[in-house]
N, C-alpha and C. Protein backbone atom coordinates (compact mmCIF):
# COMPACT_ATOMS: atom_id res chain seq x y z
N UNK A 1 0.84 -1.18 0.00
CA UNK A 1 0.00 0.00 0.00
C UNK A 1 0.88 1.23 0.00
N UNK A 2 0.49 2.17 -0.92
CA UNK A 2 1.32 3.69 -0.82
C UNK A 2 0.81 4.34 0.24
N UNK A 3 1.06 5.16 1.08
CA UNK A 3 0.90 5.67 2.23
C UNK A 3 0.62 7.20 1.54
N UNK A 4 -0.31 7.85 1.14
CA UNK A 4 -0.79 9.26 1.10
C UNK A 4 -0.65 9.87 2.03
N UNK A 5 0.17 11.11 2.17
CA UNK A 5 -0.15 11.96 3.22
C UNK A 5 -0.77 13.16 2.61
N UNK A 6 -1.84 13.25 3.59
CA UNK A 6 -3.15 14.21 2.71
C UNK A 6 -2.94 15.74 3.62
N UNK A 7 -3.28 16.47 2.76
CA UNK A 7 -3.12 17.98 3.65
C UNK A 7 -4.38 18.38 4.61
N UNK A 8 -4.80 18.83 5.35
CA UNK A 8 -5.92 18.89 6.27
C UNK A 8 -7.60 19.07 5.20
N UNK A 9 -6.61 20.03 3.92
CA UNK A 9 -8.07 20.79 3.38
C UNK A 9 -8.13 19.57 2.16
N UNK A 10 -7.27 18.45 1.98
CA UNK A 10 -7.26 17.29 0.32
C UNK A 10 -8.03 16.18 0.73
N UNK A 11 -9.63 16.42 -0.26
CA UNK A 11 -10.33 15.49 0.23
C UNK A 11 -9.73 13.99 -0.39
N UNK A 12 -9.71 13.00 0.27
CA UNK A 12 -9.41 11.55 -0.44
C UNK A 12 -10.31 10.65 -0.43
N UNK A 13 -10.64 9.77 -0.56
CA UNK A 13 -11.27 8.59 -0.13
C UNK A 13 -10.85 7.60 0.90
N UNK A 14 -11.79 7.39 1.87
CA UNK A 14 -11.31 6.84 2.83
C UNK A 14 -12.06 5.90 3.11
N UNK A 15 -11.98 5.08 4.16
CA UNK A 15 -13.26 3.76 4.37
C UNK A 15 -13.67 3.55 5.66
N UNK A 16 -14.93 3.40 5.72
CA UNK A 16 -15.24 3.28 7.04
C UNK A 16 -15.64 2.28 7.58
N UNK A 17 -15.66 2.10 8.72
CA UNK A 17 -16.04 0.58 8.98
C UNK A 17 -17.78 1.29 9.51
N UNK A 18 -18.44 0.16 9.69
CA UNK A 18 -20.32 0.78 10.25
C UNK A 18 -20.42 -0.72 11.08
N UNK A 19 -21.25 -0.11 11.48
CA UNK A 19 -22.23 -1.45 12.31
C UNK A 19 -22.71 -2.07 11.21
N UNK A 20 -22.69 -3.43 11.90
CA UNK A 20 -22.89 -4.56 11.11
C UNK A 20 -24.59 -4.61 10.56
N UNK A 21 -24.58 -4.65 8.63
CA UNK A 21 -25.66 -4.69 7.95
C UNK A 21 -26.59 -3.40 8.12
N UNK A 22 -25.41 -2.02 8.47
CA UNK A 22 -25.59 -0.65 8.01
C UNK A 22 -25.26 -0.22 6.94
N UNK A 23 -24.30 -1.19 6.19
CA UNK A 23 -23.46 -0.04 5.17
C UNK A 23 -24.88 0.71 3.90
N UNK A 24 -25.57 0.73 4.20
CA UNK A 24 -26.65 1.20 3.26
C UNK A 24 -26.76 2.41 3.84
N UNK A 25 -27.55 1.91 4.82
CA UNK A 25 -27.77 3.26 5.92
C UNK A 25 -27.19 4.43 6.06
N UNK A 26 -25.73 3.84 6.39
CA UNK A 26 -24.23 4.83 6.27
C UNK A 26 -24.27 5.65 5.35
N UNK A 27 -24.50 4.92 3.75
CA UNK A 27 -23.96 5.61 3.00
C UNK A 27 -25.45 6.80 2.55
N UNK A 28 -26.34 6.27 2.94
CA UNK A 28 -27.62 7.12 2.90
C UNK A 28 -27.70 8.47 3.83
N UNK A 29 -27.13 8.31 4.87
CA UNK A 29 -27.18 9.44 6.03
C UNK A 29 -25.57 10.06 5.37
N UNK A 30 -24.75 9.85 5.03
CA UNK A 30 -23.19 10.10 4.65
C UNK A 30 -23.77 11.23 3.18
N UNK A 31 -24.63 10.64 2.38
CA UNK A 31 -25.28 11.24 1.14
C UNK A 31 -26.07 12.85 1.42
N UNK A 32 -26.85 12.55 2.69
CA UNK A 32 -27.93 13.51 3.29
C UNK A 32 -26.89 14.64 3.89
N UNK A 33 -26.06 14.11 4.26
CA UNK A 33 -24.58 15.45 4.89
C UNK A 33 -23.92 16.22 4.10
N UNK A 34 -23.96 15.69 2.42
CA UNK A 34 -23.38 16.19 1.83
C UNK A 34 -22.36 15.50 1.15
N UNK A 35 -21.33 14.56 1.61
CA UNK A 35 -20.38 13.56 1.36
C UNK A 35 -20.64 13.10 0.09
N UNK A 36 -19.35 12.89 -0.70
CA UNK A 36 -19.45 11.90 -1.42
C UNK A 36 -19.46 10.49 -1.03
N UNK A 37 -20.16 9.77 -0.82
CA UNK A 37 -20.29 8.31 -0.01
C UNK A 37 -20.56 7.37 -1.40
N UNK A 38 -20.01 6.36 -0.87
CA UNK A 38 -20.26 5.05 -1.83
C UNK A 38 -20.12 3.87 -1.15
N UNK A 39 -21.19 3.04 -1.65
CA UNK A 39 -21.29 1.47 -0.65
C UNK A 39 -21.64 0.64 -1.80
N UNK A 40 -20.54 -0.16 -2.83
CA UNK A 40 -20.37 -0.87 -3.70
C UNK A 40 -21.66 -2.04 -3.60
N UNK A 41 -22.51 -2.62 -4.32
CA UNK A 41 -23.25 -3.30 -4.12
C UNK A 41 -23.15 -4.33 -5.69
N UNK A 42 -23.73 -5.73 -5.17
CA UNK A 42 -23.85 -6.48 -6.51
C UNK A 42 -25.44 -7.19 -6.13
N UNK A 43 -25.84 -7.46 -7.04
CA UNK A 43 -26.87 -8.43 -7.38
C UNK A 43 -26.59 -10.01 -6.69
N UNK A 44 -27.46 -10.32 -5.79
CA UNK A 44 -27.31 -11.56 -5.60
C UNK A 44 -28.61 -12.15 -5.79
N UNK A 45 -29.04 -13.18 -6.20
CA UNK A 45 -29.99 -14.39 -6.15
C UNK A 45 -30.58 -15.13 -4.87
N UNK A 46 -31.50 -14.55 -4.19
CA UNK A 46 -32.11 -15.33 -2.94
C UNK A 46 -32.92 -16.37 -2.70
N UNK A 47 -33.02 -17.60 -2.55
CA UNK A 47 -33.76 -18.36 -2.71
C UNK A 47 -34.68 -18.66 -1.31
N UNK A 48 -35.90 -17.99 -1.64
CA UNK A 48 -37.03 -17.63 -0.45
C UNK A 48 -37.86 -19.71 -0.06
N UNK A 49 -38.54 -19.90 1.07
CA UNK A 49 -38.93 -21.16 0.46
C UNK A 49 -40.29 -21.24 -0.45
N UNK A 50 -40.63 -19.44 -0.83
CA UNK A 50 -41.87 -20.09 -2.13
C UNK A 50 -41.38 -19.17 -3.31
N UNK A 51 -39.86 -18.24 -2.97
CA UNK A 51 -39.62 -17.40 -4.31
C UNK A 51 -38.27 -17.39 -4.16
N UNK A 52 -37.67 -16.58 -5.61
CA UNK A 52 -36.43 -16.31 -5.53
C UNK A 52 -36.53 -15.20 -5.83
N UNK A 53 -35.51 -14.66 -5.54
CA UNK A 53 -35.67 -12.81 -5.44
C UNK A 53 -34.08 -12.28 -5.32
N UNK A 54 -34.20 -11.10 -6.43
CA UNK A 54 -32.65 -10.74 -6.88
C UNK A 54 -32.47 -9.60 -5.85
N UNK A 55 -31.28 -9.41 -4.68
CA UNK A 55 -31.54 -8.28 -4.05
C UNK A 55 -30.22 -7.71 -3.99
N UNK A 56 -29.53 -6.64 -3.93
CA UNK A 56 -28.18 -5.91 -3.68
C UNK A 56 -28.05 -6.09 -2.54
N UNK A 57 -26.74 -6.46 -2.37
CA UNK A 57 -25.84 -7.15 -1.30
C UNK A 57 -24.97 -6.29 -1.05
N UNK A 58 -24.46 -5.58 0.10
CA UNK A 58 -22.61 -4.98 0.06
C UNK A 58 -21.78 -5.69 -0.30
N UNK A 59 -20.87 -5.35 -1.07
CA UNK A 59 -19.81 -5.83 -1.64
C UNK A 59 -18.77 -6.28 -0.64
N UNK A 60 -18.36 -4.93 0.05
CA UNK A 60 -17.46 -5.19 1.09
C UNK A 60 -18.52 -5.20 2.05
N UNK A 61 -18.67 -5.98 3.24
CA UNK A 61 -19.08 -6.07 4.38
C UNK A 61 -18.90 -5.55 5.71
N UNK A 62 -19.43 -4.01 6.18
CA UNK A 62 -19.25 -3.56 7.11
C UNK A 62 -18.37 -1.79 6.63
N UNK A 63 -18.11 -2.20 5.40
CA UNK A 63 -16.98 -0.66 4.49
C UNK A 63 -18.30 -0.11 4.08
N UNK A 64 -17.58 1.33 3.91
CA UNK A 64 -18.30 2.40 3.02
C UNK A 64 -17.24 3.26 2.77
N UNK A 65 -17.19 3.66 1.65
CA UNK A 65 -16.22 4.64 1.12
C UNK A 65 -17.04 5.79 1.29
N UNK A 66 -16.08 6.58 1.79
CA UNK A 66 -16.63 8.33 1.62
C UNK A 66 -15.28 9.13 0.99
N UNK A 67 -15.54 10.11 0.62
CA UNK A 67 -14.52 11.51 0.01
C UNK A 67 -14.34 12.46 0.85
N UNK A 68 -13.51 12.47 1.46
CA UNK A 68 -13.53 13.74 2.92
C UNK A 68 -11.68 14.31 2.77
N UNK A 69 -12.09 15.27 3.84
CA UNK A 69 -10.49 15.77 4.29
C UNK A 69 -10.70 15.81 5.89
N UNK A 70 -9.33 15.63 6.45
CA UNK A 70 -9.37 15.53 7.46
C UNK A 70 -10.06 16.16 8.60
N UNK A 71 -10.57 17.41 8.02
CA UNK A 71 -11.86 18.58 8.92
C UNK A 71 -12.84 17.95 8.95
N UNK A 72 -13.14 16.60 8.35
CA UNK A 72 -14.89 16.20 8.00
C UNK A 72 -14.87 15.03 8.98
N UNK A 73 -13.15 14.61 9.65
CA UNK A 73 -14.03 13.21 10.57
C UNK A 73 -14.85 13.12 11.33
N UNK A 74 -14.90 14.49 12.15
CA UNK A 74 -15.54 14.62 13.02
C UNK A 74 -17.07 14.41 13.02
N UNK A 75 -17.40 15.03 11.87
CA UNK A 75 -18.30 15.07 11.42
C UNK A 75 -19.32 13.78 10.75
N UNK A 76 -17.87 13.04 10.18
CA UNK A 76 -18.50 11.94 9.74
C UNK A 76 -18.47 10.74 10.71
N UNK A 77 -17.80 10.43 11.92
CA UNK A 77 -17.83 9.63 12.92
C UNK A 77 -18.86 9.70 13.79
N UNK A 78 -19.57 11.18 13.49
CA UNK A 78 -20.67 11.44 14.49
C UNK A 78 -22.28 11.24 13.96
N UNK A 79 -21.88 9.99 12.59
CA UNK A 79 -22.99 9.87 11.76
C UNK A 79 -23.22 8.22 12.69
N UNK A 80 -24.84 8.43 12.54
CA UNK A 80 -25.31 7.22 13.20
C UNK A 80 -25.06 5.92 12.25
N UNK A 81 -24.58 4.56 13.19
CA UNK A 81 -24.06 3.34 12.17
C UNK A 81 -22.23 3.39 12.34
N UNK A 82 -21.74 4.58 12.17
CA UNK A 82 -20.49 4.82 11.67
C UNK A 82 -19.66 4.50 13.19
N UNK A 83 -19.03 3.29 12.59
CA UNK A 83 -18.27 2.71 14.08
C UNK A 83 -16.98 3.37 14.20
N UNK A 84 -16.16 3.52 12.95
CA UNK A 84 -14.61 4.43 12.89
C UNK A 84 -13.69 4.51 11.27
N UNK A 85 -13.33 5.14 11.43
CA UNK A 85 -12.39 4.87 10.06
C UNK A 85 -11.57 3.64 10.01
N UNK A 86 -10.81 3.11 9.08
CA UNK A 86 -10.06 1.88 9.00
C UNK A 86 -8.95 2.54 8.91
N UNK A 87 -8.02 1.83 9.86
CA UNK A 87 -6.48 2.24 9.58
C UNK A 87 -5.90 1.56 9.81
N UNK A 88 -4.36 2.17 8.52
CA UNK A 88 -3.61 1.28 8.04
C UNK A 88 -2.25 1.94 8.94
N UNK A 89 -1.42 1.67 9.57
CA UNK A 89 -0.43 1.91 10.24
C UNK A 89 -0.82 3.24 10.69
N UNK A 90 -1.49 2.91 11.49
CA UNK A 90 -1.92 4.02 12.58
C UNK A 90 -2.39 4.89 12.48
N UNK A 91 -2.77 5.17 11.01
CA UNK A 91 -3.55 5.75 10.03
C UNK A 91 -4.98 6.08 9.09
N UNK A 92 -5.89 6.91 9.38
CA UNK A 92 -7.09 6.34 8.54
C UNK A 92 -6.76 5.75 6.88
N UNK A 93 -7.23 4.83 6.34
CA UNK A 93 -6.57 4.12 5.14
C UNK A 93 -7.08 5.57 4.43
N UNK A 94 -6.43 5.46 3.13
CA UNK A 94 -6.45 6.32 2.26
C UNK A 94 -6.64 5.20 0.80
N UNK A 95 -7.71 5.62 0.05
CA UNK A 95 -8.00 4.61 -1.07
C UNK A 95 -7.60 5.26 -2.04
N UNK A 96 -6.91 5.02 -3.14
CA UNK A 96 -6.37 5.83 -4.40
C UNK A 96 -7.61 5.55 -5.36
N UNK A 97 -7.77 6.58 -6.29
CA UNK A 97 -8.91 6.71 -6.89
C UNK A 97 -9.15 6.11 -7.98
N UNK A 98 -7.98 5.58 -8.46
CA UNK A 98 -7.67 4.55 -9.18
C UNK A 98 -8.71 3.47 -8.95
N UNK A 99 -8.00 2.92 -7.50
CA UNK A 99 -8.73 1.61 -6.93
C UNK A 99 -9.87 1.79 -7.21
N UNK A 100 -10.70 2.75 -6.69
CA UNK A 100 -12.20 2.95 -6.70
C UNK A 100 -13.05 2.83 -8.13
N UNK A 101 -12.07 3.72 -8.97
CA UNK A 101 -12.99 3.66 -10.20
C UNK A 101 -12.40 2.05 -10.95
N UNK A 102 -11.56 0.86 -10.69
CA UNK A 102 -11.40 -0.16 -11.22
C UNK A 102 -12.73 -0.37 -10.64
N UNK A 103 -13.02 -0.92 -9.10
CA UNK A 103 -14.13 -1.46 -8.39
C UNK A 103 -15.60 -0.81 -9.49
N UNK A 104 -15.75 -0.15 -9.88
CA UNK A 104 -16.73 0.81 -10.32
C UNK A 104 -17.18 -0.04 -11.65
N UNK A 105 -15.70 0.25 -12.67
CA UNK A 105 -15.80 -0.33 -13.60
C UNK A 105 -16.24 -1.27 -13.91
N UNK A 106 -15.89 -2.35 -13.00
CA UNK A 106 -15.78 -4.31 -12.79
C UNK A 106 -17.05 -4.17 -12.39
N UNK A 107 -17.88 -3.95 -11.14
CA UNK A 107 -19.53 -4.09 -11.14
C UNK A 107 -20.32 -3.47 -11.90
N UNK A 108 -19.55 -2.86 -13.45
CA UNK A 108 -20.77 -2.46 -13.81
C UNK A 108 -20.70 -3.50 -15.29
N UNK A 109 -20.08 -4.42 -15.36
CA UNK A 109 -19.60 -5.38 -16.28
C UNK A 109 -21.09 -6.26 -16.06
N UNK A 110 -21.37 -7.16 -16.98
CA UNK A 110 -22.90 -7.55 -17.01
C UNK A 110 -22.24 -9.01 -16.11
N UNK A 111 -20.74 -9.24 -16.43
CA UNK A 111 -20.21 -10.74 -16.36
C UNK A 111 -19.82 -10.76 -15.09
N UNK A 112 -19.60 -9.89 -14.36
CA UNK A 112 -18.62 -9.79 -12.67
C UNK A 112 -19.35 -10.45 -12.14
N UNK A 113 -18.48 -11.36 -11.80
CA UNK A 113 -18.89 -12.29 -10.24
C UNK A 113 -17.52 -11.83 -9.12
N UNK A 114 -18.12 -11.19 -8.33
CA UNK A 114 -17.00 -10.76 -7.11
C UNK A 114 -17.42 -11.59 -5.94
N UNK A 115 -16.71 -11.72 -5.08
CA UNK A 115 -16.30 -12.48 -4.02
C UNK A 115 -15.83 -11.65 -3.21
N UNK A 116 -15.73 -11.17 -2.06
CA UNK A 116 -14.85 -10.36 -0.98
C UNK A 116 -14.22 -11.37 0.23
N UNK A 117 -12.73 -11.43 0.33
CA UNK A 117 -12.21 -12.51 1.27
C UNK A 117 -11.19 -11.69 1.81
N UNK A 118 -11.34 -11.68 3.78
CA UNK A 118 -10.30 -11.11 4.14
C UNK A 118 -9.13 -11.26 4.14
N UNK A 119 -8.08 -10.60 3.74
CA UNK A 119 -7.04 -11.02 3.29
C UNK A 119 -6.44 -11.91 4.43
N UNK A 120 -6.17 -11.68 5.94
CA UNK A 120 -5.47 -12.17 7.18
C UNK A 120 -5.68 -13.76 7.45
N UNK A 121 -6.46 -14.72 6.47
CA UNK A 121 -6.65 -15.65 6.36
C UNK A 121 -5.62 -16.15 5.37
N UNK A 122 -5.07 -15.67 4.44
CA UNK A 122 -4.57 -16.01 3.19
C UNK A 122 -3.43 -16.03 2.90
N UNK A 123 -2.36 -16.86 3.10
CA UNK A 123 -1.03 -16.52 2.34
C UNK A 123 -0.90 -15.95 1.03
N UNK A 124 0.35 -15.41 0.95
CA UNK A 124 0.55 -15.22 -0.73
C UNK A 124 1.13 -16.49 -1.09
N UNK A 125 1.25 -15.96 -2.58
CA UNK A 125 1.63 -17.24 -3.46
C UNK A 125 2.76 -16.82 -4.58
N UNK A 126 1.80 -17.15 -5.99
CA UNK A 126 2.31 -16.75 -6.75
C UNK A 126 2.02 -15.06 -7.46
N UNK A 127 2.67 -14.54 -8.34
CA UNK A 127 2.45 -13.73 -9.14
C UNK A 127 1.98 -13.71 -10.50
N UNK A 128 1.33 -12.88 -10.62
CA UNK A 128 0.66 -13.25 -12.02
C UNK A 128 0.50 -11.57 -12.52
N UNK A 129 0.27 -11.63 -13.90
CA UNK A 129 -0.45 -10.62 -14.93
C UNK A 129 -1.40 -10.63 -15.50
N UNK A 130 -2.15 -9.80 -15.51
CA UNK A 130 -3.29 -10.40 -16.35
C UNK A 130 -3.15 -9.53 -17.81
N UNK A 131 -3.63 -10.46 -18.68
CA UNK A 131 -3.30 -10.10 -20.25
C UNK A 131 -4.13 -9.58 -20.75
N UNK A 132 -5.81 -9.50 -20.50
CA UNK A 132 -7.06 -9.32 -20.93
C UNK A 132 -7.92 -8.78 -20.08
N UNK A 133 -9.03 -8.08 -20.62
CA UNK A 133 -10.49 -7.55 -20.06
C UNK A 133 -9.65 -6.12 -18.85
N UNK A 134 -10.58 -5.95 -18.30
CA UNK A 134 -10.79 -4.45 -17.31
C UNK A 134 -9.27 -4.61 -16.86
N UNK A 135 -8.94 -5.64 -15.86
CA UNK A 135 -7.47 -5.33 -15.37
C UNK A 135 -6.23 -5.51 -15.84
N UNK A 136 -6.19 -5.76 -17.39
CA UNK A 136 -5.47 -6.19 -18.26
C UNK A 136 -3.95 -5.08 -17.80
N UNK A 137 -3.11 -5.77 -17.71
CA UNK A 137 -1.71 -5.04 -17.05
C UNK A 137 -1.40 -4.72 -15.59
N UNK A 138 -2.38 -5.12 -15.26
CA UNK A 138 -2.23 -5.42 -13.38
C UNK A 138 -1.27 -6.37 -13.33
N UNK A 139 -0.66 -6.23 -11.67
CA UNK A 139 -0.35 -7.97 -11.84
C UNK A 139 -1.10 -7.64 -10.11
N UNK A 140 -0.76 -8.85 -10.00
CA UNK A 140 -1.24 -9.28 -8.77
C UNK A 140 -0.67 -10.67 -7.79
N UNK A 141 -1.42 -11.20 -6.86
CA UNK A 141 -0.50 -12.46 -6.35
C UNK A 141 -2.10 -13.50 -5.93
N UNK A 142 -1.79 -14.96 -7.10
CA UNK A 142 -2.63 -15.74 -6.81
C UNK A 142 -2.44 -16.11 -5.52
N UNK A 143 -3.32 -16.36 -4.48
CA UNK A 143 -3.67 -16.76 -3.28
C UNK A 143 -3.92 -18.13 -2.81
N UNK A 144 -5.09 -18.54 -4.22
CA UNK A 144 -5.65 -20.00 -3.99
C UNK A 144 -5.56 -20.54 -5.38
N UNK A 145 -4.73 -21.58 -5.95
CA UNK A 145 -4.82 -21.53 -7.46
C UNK A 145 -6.24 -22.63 -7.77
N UNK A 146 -6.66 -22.14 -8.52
CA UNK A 146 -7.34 -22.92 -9.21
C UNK A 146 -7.92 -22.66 -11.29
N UNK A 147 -8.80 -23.07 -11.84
CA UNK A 147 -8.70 -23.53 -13.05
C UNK A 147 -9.00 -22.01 -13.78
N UNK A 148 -10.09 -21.07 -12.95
CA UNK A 148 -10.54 -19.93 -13.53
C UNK A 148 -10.11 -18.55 -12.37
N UNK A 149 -9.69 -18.89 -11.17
CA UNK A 149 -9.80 -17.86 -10.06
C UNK A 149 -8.58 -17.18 -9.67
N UNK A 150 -8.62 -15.81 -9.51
CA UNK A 150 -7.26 -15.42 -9.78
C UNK A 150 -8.10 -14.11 -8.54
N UNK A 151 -6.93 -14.00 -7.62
CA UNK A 151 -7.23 -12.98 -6.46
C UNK A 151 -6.59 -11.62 -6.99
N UNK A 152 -7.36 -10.51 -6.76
CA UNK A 152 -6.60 -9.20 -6.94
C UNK A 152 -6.55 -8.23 -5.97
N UNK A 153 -5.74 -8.00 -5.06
CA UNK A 153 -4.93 -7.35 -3.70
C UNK A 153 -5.66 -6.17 -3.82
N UNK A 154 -6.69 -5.88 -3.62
CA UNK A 154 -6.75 -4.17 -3.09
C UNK A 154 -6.06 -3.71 -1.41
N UNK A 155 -4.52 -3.39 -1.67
CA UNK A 155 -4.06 -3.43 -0.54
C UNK A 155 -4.15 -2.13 0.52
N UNK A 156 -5.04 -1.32 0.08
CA UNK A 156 -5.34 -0.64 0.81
C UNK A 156 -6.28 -0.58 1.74
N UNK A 157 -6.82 -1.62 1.70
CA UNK A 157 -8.03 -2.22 2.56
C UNK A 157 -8.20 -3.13 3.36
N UNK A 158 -6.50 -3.83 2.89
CA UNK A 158 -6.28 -5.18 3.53
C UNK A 158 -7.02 -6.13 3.26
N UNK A 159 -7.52 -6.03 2.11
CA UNK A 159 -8.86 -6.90 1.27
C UNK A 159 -8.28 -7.19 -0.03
N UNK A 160 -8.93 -8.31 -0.38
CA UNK A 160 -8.78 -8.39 -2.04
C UNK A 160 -10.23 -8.92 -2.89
N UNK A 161 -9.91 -8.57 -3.92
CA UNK A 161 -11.52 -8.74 -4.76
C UNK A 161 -10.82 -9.96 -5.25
N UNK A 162 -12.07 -11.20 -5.59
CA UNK A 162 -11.52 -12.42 -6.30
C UNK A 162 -12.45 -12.41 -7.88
N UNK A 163 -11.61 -12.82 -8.63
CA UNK A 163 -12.37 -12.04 -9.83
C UNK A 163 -11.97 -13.48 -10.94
N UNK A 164 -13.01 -14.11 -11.37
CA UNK A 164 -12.61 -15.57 -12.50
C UNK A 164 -12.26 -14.82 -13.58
N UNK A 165 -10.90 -15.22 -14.29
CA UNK A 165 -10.19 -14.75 -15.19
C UNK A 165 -10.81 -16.33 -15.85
N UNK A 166 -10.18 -15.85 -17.38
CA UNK A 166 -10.20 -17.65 -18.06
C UNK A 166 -8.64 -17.81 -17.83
N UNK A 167 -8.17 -19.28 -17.74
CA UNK A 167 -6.98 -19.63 -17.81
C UNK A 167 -5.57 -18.74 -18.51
N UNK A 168 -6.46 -18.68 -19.74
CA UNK A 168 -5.46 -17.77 -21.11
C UNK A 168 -5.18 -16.02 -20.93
N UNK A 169 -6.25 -15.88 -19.77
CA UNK A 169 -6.04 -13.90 -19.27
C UNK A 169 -4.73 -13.90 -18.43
N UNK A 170 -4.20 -15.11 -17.73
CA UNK A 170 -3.29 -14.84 -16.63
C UNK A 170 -1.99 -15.10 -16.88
N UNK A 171 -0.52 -14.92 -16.82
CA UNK A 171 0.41 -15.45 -17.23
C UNK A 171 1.24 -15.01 -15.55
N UNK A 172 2.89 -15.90 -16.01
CA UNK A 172 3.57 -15.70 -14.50
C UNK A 172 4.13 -14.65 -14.82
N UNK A 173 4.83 -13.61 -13.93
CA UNK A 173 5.78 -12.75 -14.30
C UNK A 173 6.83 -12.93 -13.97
């Protein structure tokens, strides 16, 4: 992770952690303040026992991205749901905007199947590149190998998105 040091008045993106099966909420009351807030969501498939029913899920579980500068924590910690910022060496994380608009890009793909797995479970492994589609020139470090699944480090979160490549998108570096 690059370590941003932000000036008091440079808004960045940052992440917050919320009470558990708020991040909607968060980002709804975060919206009503003014904030740029975002709480990544995908389509999932529910199987009821007399229906099935397609409903948006958080992506990340318990995150919400907001756009602030350091004058706004106050402000934004004192939003109901909002448990604290996430930090990375003693630090509120700082998300590069990069990261955000890949995440953006990839759920708005008709084909994304994402997965969210905390990284502190996971060794690294190998390295890889990918040759094709949205992250084409990334590299990254497979985690768990298998035939289509290839992990990609968002290390600013201490998270990674798992994203099925086909075999032929990935090579070693």
């Amino acid at each position: 992770m690059e370590i941003i040091k932000a000036s008091p008045t440079e808004i960045k993106w940052h992440v917050i952690y919320t009470k558990s099966k708020w991040e909607k909420k968060v980002d709804d009351l975060l919206i009503q303040k003014g904030f740029e807030s975002w709480c990544p969501v995908q389509k999932q498939e529910r199987q009821w026992s007399d229906r099935k029913k397609i409903i948006e899920t958080p992506l990340f579980r318990s995150y919400v991205f907001v756009r602030a500068s350091k004058e706004d924590y106050t402000k934004i910690l004192s939003t109901i749901g909002v448990v604290n910022f996430l930090y990375f060496e003693k630090k509120p994380a700082i998300i590069r905007d990069v990261e955000i608009e890949e995440i953006r890009k990839y759920l708005g793909l008709s084909t994304a199947s994402v997965q969210i797995v905390d990284m502190a479970n996971i060794p690294s492994q190998t390295k890889v590149s990918i040759n094709q589609g949205l992250f084409m020139g990334q590299r990254g470090e497979v985690v768990k190998s298998g035939k289509k699944t290839v992990f990609v480090r968002l290390e600013s979160i201490n998270m990674m998105m798992i994203v099925e490549f086909k075999a032929d998108e990935v090579s070693l570096y």
